[in-house]
C-alpha atoms as a PDB file:
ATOM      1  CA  UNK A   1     -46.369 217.165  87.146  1.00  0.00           C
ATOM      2  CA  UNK A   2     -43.829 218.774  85.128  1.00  0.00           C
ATOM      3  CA  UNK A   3     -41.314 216.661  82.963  1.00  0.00           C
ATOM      4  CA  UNK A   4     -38.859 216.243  80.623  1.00  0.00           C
ATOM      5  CA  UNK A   5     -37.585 213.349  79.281  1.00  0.00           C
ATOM      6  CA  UNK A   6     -33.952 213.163  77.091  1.00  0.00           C
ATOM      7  CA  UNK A   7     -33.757 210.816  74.399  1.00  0.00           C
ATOM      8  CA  UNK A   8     -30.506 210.557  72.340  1.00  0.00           C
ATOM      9  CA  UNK A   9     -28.414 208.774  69.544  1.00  0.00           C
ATOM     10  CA  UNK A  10     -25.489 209.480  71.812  1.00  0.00           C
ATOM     11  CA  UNK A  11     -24.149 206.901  74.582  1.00  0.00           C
ATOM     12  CA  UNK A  12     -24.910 207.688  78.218  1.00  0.00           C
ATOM     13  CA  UNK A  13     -21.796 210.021  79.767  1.00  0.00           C
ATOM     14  CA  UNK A  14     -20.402 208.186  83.122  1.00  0.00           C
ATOM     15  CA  UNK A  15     -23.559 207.998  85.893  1.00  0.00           C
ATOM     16  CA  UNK A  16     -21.768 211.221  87.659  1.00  0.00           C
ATOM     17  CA  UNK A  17     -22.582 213.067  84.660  1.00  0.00           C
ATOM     18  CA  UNK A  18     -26.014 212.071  83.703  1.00  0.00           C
ATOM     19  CA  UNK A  19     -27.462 212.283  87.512  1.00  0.00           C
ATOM     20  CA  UNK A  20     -26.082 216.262  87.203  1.00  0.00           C
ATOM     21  CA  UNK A  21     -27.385 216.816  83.793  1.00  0.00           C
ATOM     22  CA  UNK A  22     -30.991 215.432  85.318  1.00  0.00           C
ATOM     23  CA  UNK A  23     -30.727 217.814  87.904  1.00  0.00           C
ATOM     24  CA  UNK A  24     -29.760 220.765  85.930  1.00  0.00           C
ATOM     25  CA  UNK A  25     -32.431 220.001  84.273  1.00  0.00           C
ATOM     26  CA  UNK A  26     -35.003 219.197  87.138  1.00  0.00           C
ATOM     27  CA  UNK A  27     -33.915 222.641  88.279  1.00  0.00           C
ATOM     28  CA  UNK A  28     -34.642 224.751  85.052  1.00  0.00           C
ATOM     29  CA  UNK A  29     -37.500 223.243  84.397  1.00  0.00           C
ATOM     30  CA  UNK A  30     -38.954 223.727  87.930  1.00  0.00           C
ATOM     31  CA  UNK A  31     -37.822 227.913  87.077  1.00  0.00           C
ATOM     32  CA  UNK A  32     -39.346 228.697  83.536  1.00  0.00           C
ATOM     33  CA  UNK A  33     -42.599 226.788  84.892  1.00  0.00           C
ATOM     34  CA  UNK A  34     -42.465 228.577  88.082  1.00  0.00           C
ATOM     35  CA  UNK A  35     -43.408 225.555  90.314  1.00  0.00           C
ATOM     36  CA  UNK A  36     -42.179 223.038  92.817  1.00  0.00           C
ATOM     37  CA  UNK A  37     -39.346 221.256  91.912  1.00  0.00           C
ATOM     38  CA  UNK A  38     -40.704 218.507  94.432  1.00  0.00           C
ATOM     39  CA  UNK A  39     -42.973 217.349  91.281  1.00  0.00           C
ATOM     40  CA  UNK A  40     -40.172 217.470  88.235  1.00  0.00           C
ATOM     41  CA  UNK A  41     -39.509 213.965  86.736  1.00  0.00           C
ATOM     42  CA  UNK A  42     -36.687 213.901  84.555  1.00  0.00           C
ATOM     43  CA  UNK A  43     -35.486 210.812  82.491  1.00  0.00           C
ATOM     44  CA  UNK A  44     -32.920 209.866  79.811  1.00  0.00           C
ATOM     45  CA  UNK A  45     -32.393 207.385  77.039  1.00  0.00           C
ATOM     46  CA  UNK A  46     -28.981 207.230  75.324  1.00  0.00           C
ATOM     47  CA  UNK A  47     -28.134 205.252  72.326  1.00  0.00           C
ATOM     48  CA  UNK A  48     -31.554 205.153  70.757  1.00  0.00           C
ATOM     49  CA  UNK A  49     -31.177 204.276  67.053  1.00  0.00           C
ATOM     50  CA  UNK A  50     -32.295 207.526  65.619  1.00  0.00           C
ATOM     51  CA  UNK A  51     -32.270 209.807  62.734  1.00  0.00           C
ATOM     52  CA  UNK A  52     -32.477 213.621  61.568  1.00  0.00           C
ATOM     53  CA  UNK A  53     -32.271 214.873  58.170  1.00  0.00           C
ATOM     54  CA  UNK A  54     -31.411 211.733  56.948  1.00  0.00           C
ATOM     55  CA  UNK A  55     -28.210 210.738  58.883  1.00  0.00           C
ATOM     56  CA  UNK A  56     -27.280 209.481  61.743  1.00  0.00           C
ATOM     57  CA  UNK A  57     -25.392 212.098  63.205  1.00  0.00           C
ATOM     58  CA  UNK A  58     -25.686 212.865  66.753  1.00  0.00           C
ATOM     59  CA  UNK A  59     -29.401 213.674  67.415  1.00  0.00           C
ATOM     60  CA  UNK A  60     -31.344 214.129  70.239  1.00  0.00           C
ATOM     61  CA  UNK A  61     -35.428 214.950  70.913  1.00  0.00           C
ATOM     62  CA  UNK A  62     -36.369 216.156  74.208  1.00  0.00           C
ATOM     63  CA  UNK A  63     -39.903 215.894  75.355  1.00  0.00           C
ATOM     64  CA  UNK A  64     -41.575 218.839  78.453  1.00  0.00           C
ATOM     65  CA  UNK A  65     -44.848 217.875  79.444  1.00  0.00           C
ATOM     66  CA  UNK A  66     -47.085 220.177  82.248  1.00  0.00           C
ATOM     67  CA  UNK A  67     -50.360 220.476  83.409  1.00  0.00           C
ATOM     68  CA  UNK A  68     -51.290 224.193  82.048  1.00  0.00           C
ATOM     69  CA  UNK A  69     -49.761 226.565  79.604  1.00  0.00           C
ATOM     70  CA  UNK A  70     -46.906 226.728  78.643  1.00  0.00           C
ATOM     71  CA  UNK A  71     -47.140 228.788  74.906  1.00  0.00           C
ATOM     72  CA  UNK A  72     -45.083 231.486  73.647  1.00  0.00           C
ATOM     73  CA  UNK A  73     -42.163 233.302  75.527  1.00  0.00           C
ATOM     74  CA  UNK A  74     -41.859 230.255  77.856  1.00  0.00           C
ATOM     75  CA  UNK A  75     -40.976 227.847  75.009  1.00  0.00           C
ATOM     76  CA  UNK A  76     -38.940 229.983  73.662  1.00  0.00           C
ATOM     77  CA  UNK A  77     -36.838 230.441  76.647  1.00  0.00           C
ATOM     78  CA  UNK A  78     -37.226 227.100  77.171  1.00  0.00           C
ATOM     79  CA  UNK A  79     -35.978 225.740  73.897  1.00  0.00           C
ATOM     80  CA  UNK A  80     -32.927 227.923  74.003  1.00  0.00           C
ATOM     81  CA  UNK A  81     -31.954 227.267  77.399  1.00  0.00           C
ATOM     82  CA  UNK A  82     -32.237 223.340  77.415  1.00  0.00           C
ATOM     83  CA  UNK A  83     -31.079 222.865  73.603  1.00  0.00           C
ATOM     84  CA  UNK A  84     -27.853 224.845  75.006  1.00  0.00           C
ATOM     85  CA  UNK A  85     -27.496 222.494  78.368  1.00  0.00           C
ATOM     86  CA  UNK A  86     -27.760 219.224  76.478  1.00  0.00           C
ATOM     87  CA  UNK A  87     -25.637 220.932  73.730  1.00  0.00           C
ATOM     88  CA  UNK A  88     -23.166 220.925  76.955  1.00  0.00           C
ATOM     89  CA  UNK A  89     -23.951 217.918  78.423  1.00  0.00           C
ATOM     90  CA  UNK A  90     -23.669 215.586  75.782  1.00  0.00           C
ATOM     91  CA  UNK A  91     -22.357 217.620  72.940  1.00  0.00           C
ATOM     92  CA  UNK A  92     -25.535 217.034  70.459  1.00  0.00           C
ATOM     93  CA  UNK A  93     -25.349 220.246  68.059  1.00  0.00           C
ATOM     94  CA  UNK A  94     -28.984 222.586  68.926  1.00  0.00           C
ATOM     95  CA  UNK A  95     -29.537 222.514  65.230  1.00  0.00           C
ATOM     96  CA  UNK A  96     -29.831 218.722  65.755  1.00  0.00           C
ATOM     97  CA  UNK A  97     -32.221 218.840  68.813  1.00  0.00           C
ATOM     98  CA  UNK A  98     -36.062 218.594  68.704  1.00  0.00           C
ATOM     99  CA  UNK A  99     -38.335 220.027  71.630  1.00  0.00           C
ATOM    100  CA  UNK A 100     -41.738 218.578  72.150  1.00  0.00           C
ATOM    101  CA  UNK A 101     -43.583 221.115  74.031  1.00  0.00           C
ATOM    102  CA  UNK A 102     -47.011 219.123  75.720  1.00  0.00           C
ATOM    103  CA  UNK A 103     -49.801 221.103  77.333  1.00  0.00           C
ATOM    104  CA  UNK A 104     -51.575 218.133  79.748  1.00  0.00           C
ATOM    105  CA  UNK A 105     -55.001 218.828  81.428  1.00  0.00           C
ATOM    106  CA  UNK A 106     -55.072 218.360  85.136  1.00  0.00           C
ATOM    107  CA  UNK A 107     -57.795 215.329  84.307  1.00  0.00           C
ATOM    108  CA  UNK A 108     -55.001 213.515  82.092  1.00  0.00           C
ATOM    109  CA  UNK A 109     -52.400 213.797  84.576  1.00  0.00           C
ATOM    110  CA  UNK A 110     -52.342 210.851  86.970  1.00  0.00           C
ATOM    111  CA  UNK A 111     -50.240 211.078  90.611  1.00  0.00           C
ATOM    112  CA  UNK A 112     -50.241 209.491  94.046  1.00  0.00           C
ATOM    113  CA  UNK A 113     -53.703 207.423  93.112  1.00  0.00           C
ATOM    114  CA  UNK A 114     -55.353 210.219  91.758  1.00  0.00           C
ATOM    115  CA  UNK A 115     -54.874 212.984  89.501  1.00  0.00           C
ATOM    116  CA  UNK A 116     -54.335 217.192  89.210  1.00  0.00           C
ATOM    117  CA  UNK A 117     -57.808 217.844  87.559  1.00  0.00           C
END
């Protein structure tokens, strides 16, 4: 139910590397949301032709999609804590990350031939 998904200008870091930065990841995201980690997806582009502010310059945009609410201190936390491990991971600058933050209703949210709502 939960995901996020890592898209960057950057090249992909060795396999080692990107299977610990998805799991990081899997794990964090599974705490701020406070549920199973058994239903995180997590998945990464690298070297997607992309721009911000007009050059191309290391960028990266990071979508997290859930089924409920996610608003206000949880993004927050969220958007520090995950603009700081991909910061780490793949050294893309925070001030050069976007964070798509997606509410999804149960009813919109398909899994294992049926859906959460």
């Amino acid at each position: 139910m939960p995901l996020i998904k890592v898209q960057t200008s950057v090249p992909a870091p060795d396999k080692t590397q990107v299977e610990a930065m998805l799991k990081d990841l899997s794990a964090s995201l599974s705490d701020h949301l406070g549920k199973s980690e058994s239903y995180v997806m997590t998945a990464f582009d690298a070297d997607v032709p992309m721009t911000f502010g007009g050059t191309t310059d290391p960028v990266c945009y990071i979508e997290i999609k859930s089924v409920g609410t996610m608003g206000g201190s949880k993004t927050k936390a969220m958007s520090q804590d995950f603009c700081a491990k991909v910061e780490s991971a793949l050294g893309v600058p925070q001030n050069r990350t976007y964070i798509e933050f997606a509410d999804a209703a149960g009813a919109m949210w398909g899994w294992n031939g049926s859906t959460f709502g």
